[in-house]
C-alpha atoms as a PDB file:
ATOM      1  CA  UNK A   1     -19.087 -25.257 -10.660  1.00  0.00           C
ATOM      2  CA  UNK A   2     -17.428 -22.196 -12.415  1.00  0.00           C
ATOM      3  CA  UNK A   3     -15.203 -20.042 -10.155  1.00  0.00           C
ATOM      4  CA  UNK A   4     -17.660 -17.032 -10.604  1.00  0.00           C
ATOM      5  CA  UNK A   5     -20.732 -19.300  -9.492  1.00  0.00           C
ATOM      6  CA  UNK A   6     -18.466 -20.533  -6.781  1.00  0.00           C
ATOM      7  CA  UNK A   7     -17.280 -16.788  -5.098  1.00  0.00           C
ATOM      8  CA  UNK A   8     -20.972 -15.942  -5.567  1.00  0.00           C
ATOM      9  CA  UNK A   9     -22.118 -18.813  -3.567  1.00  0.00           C
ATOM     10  CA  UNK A  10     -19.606 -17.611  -0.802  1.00  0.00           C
ATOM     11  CA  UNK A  11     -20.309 -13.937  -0.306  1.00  0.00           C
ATOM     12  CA  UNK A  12     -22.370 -14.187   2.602  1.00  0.00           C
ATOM     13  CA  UNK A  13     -19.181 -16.177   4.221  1.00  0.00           C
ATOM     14  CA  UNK A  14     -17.054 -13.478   2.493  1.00  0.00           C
ATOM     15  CA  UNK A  15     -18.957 -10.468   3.811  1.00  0.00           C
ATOM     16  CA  UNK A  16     -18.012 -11.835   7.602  1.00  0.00           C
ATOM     17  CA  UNK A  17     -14.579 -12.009   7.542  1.00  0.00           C
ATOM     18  CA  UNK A  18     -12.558  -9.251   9.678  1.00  0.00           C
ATOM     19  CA  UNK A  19     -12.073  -6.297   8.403  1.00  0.00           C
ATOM     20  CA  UNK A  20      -8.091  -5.591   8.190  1.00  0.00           C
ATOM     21  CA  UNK A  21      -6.778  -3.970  11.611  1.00  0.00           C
ATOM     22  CA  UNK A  22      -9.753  -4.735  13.747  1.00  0.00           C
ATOM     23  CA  UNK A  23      -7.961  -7.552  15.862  1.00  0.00           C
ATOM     24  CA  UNK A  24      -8.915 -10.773  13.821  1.00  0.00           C
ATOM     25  CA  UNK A  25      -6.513  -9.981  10.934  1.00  0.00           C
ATOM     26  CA  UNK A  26      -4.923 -13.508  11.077  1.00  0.00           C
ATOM     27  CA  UNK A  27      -7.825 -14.938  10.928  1.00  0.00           C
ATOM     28  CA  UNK A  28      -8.926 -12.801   7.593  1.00  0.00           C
ATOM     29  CA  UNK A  29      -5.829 -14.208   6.207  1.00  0.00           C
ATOM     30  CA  UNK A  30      -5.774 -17.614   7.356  1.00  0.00           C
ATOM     31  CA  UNK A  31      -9.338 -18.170   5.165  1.00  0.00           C
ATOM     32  CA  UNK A  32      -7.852 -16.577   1.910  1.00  0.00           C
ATOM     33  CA  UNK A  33      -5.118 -18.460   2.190  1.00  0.00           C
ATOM     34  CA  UNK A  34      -7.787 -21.698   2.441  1.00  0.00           C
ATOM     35  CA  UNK A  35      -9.665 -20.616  -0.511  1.00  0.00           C
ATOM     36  CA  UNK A  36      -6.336 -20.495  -2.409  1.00  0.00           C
ATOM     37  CA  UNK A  37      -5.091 -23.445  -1.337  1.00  0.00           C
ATOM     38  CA  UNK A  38      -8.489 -24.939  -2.994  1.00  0.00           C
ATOM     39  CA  UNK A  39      -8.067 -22.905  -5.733  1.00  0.00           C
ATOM     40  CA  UNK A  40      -6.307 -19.620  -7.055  1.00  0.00           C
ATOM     41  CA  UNK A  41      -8.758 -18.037  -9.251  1.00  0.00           C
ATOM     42  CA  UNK A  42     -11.782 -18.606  -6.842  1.00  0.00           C
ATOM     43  CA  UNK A  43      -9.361 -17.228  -3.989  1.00  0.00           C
ATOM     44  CA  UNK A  44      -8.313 -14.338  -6.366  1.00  0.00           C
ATOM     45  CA  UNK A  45     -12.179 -13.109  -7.433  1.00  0.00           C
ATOM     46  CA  UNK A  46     -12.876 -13.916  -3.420  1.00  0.00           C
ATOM     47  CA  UNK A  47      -9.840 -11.718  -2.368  1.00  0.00           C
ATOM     48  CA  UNK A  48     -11.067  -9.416  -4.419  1.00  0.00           C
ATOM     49  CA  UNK A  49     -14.433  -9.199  -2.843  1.00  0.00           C
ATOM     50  CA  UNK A  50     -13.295  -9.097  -0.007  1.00  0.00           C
ATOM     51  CA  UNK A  51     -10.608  -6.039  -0.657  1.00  0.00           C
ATOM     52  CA  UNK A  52     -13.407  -4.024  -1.947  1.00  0.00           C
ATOM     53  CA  UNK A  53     -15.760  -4.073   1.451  1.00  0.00           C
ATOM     54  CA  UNK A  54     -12.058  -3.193   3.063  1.00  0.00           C
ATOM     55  CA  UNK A  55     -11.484  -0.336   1.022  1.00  0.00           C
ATOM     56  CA  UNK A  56     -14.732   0.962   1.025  1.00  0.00           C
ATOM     57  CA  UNK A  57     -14.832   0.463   4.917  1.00  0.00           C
ATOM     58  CA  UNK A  58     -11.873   3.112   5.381  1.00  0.00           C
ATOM     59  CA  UNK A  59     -12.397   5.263   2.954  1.00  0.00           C
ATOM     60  CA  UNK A  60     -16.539   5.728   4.829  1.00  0.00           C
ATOM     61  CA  UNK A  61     -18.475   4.415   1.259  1.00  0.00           C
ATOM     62  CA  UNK A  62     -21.582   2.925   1.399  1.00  0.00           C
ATOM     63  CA  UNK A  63     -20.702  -1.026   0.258  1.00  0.00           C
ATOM     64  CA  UNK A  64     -22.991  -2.367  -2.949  1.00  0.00           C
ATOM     65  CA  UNK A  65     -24.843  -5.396  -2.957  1.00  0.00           C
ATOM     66  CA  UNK A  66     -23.594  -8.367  -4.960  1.00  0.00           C
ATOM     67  CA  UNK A  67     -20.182  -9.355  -5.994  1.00  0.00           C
ATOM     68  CA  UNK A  68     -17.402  -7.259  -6.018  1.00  0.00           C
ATOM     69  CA  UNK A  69     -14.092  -6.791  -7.373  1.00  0.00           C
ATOM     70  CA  UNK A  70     -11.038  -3.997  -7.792  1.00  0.00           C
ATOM     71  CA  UNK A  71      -9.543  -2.874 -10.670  1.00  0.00           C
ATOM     72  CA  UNK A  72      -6.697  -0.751  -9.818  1.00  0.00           C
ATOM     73  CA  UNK A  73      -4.022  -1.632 -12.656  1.00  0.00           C
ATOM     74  CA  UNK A  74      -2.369   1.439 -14.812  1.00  0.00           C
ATOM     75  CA  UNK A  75      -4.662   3.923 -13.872  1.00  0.00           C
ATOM     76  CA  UNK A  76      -2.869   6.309 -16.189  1.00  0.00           C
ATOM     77  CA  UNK A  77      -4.286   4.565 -18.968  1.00  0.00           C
ATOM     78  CA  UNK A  78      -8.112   5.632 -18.085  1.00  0.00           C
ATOM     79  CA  UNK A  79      -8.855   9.057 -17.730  1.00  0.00           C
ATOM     80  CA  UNK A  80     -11.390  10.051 -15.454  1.00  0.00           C
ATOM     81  CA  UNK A  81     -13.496  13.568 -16.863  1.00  0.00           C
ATOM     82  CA  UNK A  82     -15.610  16.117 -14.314  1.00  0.00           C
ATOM     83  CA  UNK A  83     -18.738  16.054 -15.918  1.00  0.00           C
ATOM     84  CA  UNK A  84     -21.427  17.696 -14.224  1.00  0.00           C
ATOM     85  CA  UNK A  85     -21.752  16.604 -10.811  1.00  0.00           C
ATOM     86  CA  UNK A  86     -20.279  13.244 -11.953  1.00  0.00           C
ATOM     87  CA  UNK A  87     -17.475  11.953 -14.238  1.00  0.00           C
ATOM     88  CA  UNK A  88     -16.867  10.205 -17.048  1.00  0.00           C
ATOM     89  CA  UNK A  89     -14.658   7.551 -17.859  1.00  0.00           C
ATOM     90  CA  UNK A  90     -12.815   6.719 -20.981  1.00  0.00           C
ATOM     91  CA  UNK A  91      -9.635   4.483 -21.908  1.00  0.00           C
ATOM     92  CA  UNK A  92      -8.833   1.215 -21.268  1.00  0.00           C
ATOM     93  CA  UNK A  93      -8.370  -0.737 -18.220  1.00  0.00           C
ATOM     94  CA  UNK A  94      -6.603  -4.104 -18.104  1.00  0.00           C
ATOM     95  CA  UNK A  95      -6.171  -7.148 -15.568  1.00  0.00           C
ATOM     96  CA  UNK A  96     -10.026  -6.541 -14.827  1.00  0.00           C
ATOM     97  CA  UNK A  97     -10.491  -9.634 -12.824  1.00  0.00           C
ATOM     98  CA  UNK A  98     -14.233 -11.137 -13.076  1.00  0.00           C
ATOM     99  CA  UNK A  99     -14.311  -8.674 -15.960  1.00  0.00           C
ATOM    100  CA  UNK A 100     -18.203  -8.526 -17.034  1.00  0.00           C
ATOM    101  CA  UNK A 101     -19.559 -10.920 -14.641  1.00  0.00           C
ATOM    102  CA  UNK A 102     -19.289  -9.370 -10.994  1.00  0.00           C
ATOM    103  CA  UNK A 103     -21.479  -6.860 -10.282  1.00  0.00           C
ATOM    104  CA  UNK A 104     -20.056  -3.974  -9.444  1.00  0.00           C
ATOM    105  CA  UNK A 105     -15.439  -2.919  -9.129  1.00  0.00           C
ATOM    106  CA  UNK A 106     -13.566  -0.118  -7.849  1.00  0.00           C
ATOM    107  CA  UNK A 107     -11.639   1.298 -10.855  1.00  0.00           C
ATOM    108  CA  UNK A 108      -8.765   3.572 -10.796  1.00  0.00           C
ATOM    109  CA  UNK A 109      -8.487   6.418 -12.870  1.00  0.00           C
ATOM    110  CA  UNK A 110      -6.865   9.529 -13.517  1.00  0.00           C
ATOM    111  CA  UNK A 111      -8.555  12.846 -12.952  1.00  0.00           C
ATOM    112  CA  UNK A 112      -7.714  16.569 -13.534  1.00  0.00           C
ATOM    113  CA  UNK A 113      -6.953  16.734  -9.744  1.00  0.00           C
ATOM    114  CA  UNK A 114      -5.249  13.391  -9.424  1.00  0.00           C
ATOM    115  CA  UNK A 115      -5.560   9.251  -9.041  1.00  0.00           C
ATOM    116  CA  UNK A 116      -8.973   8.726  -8.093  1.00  0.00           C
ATOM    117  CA  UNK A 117     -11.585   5.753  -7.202  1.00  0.00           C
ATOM    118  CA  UNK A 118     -14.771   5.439  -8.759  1.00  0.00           C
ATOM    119  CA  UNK A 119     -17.507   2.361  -8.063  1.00  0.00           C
ATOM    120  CA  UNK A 120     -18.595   1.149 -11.622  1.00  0.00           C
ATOM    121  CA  UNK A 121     -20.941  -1.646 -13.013  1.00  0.00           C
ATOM    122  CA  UNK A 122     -20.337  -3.486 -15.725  1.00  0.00           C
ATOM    123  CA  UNK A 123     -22.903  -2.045 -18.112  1.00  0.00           C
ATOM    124  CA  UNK A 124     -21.632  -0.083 -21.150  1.00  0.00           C
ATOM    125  CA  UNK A 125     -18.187  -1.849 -21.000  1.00  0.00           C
ATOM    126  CA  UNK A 126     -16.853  -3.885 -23.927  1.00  0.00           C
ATOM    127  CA  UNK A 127     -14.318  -6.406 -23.478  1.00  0.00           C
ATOM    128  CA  UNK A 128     -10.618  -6.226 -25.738  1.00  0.00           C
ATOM    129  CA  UNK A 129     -10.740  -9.113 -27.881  1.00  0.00           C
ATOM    130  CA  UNK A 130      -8.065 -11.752 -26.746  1.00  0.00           C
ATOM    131  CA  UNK A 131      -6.688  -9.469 -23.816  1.00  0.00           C
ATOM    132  CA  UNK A 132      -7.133 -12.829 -21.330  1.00  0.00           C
ATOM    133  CA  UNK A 133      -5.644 -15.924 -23.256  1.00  0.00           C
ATOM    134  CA  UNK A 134      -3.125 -17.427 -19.979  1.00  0.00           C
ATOM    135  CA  UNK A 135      -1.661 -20.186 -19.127  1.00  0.00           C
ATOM    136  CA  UNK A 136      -3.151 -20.371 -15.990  1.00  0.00           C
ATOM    137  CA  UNK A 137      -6.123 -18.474 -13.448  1.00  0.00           C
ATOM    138  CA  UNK A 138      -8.213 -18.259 -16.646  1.00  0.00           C
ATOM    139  CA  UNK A 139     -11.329 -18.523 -14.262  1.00  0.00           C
ATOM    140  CA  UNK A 140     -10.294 -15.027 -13.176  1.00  0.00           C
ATOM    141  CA  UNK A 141     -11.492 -13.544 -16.346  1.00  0.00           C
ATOM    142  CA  UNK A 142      -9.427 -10.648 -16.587  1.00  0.00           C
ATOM    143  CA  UNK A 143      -9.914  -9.395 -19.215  1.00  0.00           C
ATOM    144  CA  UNK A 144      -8.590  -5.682 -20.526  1.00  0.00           C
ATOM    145  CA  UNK A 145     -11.568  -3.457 -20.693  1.00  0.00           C
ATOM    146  CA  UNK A 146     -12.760  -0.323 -22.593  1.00  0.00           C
ATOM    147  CA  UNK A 147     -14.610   2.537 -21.199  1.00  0.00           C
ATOM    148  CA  UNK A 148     -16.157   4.813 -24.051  1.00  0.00           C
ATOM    149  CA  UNK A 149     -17.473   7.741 -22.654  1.00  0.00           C
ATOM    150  CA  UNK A 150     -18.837   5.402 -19.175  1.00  0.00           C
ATOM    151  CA  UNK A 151     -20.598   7.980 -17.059  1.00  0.00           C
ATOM    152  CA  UNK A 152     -20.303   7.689 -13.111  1.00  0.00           C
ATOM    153  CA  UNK A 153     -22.831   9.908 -10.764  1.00  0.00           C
ATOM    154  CA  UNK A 154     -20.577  11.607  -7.745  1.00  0.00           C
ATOM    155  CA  UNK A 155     -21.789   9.498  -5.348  1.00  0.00           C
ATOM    156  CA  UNK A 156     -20.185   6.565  -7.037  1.00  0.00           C
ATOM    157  CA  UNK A 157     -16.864   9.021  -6.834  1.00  0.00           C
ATOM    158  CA  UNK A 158     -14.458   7.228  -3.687  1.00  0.00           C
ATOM    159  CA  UNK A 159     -12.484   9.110  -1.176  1.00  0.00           C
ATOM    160  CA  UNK A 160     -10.808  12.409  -2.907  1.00  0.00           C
ATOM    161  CA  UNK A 161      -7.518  12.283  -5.032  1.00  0.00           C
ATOM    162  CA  UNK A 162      -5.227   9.509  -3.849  1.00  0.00           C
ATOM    163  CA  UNK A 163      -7.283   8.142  -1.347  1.00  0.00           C
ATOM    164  CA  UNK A 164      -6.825   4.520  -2.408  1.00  0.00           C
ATOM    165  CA  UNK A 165      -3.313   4.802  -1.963  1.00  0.00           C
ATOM    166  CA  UNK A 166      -2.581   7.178   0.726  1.00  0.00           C
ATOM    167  CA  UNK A 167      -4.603   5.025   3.417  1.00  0.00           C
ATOM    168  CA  UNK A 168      -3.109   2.316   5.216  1.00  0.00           C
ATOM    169  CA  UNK A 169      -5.212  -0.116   3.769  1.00  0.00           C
ATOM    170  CA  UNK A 170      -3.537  -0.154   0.822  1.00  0.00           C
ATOM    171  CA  UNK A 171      -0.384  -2.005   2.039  1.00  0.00           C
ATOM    172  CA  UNK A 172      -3.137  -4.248   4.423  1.00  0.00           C
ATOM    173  CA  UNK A 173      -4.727  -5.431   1.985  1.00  0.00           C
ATOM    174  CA  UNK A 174      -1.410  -6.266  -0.319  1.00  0.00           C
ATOM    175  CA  UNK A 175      -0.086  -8.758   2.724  1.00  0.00           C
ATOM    176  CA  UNK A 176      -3.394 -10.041   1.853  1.00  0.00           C
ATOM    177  CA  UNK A 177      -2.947 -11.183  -1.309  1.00  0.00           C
ATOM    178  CA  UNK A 178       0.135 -12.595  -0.015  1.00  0.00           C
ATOM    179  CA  UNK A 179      -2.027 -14.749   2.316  1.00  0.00           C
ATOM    180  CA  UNK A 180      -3.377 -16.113  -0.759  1.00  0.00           C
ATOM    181  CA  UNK A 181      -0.173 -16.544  -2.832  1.00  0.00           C
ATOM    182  CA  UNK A 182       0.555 -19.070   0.701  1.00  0.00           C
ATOM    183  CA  UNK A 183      -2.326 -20.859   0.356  1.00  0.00           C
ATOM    184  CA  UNK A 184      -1.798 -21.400  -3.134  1.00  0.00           C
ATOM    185  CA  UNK A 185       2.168 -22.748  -2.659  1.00  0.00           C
ATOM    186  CA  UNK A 186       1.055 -24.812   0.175  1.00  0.00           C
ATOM    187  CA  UNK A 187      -1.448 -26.549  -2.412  1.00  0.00           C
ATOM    188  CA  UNK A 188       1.129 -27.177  -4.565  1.00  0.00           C
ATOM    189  CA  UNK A 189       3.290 -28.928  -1.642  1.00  0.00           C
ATOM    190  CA  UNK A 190       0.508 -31.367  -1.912  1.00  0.00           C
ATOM    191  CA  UNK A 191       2.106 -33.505  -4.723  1.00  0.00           C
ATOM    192  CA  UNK A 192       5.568 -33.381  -2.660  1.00  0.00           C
ATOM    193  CA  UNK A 193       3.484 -34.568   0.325  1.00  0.00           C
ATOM    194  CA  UNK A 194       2.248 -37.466  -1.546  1.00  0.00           C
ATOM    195  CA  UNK A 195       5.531 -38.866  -3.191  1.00  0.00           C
ATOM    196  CA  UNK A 196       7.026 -38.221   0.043  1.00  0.00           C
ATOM    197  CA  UNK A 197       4.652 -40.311   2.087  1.00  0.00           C
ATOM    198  CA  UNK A 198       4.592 -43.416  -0.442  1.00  0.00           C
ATOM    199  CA  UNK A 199       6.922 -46.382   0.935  1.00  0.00           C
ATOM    200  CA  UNK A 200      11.055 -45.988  -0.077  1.00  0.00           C
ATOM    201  CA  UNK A 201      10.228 -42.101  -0.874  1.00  0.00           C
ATOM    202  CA  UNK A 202      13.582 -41.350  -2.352  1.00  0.00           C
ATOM    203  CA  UNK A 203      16.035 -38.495  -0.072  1.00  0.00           C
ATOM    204  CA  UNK A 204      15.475 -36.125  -3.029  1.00  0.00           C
ATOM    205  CA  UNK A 205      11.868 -35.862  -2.754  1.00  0.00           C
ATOM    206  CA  UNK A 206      12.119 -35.822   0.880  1.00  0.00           C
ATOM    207  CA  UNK A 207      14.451 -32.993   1.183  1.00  0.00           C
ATOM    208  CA  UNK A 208      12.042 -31.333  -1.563  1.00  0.00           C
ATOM    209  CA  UNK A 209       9.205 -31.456   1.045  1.00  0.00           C
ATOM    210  CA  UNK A 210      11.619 -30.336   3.883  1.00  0.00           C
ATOM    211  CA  UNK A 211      12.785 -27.170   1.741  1.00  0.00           C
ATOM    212  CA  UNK A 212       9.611 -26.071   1.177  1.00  0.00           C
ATOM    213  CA  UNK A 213       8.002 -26.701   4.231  1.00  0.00           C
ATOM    214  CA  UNK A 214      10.599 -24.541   5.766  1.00  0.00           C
ATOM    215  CA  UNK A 215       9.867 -22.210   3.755  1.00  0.00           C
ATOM    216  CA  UNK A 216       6.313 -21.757   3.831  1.00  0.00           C
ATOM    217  CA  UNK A 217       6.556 -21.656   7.666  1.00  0.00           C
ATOM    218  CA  UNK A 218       8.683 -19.074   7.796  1.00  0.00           C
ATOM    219  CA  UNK A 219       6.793 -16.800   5.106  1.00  0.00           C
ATOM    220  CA  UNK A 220       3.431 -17.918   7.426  1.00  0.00           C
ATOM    221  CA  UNK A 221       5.523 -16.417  10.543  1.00  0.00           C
ATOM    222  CA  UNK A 222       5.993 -13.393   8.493  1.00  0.00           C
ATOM    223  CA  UNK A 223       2.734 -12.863   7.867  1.00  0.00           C
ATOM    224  CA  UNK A 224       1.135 -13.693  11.732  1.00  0.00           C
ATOM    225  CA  UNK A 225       3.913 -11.200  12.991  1.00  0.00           C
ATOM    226  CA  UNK A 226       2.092  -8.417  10.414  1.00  0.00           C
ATOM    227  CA  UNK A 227      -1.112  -9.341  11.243  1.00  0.00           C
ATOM    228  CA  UNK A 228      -0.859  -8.898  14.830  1.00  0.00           C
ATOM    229  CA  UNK A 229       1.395  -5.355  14.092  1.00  0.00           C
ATOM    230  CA  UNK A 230      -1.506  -4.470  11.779  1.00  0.00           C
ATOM    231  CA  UNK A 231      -4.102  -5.002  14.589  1.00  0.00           C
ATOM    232  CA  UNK A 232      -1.753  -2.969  17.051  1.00  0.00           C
ATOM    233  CA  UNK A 233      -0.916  -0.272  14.760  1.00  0.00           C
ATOM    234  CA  UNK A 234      -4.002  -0.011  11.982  1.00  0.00           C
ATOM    235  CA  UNK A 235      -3.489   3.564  10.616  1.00  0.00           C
ATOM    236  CA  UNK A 236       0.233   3.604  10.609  1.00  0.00           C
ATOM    237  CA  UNK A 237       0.362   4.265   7.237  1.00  0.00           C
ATOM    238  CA  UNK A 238       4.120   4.698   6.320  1.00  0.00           C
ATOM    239  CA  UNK A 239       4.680   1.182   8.931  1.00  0.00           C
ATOM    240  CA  UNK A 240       1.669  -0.431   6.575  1.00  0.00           C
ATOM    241  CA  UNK A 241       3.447   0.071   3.433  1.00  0.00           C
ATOM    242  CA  UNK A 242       7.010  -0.931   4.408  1.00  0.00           C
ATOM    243  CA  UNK A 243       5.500  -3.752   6.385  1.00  0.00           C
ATOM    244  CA  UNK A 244       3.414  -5.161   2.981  1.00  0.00           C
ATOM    245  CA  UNK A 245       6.701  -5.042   0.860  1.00  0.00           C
ATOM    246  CA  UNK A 246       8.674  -7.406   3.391  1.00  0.00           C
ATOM    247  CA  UNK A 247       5.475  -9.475   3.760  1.00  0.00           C
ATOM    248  CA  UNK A 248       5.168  -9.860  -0.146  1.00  0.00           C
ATOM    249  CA  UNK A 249       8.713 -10.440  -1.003  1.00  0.00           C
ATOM    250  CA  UNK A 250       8.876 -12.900   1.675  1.00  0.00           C
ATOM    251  CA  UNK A 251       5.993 -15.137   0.765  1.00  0.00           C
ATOM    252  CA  UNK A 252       6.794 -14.448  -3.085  1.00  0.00           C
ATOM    253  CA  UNK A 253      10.234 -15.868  -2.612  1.00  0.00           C
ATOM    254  CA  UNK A 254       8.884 -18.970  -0.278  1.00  0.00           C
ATOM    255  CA  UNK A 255       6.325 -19.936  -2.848  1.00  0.00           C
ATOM    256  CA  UNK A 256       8.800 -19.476  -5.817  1.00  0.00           C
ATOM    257  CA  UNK A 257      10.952 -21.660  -3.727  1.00  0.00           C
ATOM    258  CA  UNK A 258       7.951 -24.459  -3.209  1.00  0.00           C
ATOM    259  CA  UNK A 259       7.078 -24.213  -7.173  1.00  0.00           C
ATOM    260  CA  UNK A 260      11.108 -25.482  -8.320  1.00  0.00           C
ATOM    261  CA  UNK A 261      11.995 -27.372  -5.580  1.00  0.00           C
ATOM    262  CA  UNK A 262       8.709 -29.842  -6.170  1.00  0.00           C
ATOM    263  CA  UNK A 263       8.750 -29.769  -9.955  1.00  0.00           C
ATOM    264  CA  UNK A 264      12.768 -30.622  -9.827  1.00  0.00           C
ATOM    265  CA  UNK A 265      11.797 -32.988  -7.706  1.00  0.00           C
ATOM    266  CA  UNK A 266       8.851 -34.848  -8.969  1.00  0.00           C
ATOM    267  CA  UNK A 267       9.580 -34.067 -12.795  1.00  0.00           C
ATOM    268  CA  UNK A 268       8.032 -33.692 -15.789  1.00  0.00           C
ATOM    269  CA  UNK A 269       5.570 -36.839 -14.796  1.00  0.00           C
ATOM    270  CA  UNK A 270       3.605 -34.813 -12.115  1.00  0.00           C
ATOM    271  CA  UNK A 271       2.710 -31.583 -14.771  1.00  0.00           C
ATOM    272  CA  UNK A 272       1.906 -34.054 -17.880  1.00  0.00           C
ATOM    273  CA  UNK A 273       0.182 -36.994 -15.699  1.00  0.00           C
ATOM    274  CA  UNK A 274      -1.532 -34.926 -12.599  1.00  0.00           C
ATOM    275  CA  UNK A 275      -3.680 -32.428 -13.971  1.00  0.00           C
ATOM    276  CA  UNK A 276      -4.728 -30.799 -10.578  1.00  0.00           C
ATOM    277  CA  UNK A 277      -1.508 -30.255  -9.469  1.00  0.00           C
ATOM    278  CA  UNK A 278      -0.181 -29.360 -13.073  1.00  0.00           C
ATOM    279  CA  UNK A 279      -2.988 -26.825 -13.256  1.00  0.00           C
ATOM    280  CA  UNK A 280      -2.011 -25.382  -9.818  1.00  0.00           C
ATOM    281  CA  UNK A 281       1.287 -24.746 -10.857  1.00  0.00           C
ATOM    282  CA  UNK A 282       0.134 -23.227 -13.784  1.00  0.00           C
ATOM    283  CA  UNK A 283      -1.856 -20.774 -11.552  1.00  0.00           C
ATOM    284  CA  UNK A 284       0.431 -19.940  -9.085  1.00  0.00           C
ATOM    285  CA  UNK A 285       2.910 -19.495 -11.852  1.00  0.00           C
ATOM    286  CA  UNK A 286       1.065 -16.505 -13.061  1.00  0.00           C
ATOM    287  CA  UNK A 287      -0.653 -15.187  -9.837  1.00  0.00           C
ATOM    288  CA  UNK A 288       2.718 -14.749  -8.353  1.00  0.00           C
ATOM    289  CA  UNK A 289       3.978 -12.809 -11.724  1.00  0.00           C
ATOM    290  CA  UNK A 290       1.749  -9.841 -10.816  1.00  0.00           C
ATOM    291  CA  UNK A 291       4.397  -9.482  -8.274  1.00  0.00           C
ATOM    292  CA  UNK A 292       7.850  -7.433  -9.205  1.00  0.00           C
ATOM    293  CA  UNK A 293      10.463  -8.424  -6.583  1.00  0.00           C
ATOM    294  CA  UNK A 294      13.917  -6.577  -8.038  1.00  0.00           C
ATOM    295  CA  UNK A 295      11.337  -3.034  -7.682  1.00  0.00           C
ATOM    296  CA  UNK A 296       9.924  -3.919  -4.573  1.00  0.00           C
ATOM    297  CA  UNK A 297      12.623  -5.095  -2.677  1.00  0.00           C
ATOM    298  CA  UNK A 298      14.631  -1.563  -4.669  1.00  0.00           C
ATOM    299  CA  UNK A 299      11.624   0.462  -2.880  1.00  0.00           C
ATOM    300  CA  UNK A 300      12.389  -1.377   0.430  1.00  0.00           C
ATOM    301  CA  UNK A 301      16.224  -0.848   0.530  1.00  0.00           C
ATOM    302  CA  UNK A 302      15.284   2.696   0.499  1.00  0.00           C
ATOM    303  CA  UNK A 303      12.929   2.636   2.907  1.00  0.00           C
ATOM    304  CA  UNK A 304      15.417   1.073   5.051  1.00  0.00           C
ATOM    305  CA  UNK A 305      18.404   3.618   4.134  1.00  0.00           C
ATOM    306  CA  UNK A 306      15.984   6.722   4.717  1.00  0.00           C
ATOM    307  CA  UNK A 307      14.784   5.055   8.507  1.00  0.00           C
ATOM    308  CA  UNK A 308      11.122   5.046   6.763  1.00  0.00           C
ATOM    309  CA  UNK A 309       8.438   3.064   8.850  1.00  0.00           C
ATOM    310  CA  UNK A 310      10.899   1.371  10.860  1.00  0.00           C
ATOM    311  CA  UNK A 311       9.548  -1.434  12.686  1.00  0.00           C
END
């Protein structure tokens, strides 16, 4: 089954998972980090999904039927035009993940007054030719879109300016993709978990599995200690956005650590002779490059200098 057919099946299941900061935030996390365990670009449309219903929660939209995704990437790049008593939307807008096949996205753009969110179907968009062409989550379809003249009606308009980044959401829902970026590390453990268990496992695989086991528990304890802060402090939104930059360099560093600690260990043979696990490190390889450590963990040392959302 194709990873669009496969989120679509689960949006029912989707639909009922805690909402971020209503006291079952763990367990919101602890099923993305399932589905990406199983696999990254199903989790990644799912997280998606399930974002979308988040942000539209706060920010007091009504919630479209069907599948859902967000598109939030270089909003400078599409301009977003008062027309009427709606907009429209022109430029381009990349990493569109489920591209023409979900039903309906929250896209970024940039408006006259400011960033703004806008609830858009896929009809009148046009795909750039080649824009997707990785080396791994190629299910995700995210593709780099163009937006010629797309009208939107004001009701499809989301929040004011910089509502999608000025709520406390915003840094919720990025420990969230963390949760995901676990799951999908701890699936690649897998192979280690094999070799390890097979009779006269040499130390070096062992102490593979022990390294990144360590590792993954600790970036798990990072993120069950923000999930519990997040239910005990929801609209804290300078604490939310500090909190989601130590959650996501954590877990980006453990599952960095889990990718080259099991392919130095197991070697080329596992990538050219297990094509499951060489396609999971193929997808974890790229989810996790959406991620920019040296600038995140630059924004968090001056968060920490300036006393900002202290914990």
């Amino acid at each position: 089954m194709h990873a669009l057919e496969k989120v679509r099946a689960a949006v029912g299941e989707l639909d009922q998972l805690p909402l971020p900061g209503g006291g079952g935030t763990i367990e919101r996390w602890r099923a993305l980090a399932g589905r990406g365990r199983e696999d990254l670009s199903v989790a990644r449309l799912a997280e998606g999904h399930a974002d979308a219903r988040a942000i539209l929660h706060e920010l007091v939209h009504d919630v479209p039927a069907g599948l859902l995704g967000v598109w939030a990437a270089q909003p400078d790049l599409l301009r977003a035009e008062p027309d009427g008593d709606g907009w429209v939307l022109r430029g381009e807008k990349a990493w569109c993940s489920g591209s023409l096949a979900i039903d309906r996205a929250l896209v970024t753009a940039t408006a006259p007054d400011g960033p703004r969110l806008f609830v858009v179907g896929p009809g009148g968009l046009e795909i750039v030719p080649g824009s997707w062409t990785p080396m791994g989550m190629e299910a995700t379809r995210s593709d780099t879109l163009v937006f010629d003249g797309v009208r939107v009606g004001a009701d499809d308009a989301v929040g004011g300016p910089g509502a999608y980044v000025d709520r406390p959401g915003f840094g919720h829902g990025g420990c969230g993709v963390a949760a995901v970026w676990w799951g999908g590390a701890d699936g690649v453990v897998d192979a280690l978990r094999r070799a390890a268990a097979r009779p006269g496992a040499p130390d070096d695989v062992l102490a593979a599995l022990g390294e990144a086991t360590a590792g993954l528990e600790a970036a798990w304890a990072a993120l069950a200690t923000a999930a519990t802060e997040i239910d005990a402090h929801p609209g804290d939104r300078d604490r939310a956005d500090r909190r989601a930059l130590s959650v996501r360099l954590t877990v980006e560093r453990a599952a960095r650590h889990a990718l080259d600690v099991t392919t130095r260990a197991l070697g080329a043979s596992a990538l050219c002779h297990q094509p499951e696990h060489a396609a999971r490190v193929a997808d974890l390889t790229v989810y996790l490059s959406q991620m920019h450590p040296f600038r995140s963990a630059v924004v968090l040392g001056r968060a920490v200098v300036e006393g900002s959302g202290r914990p």
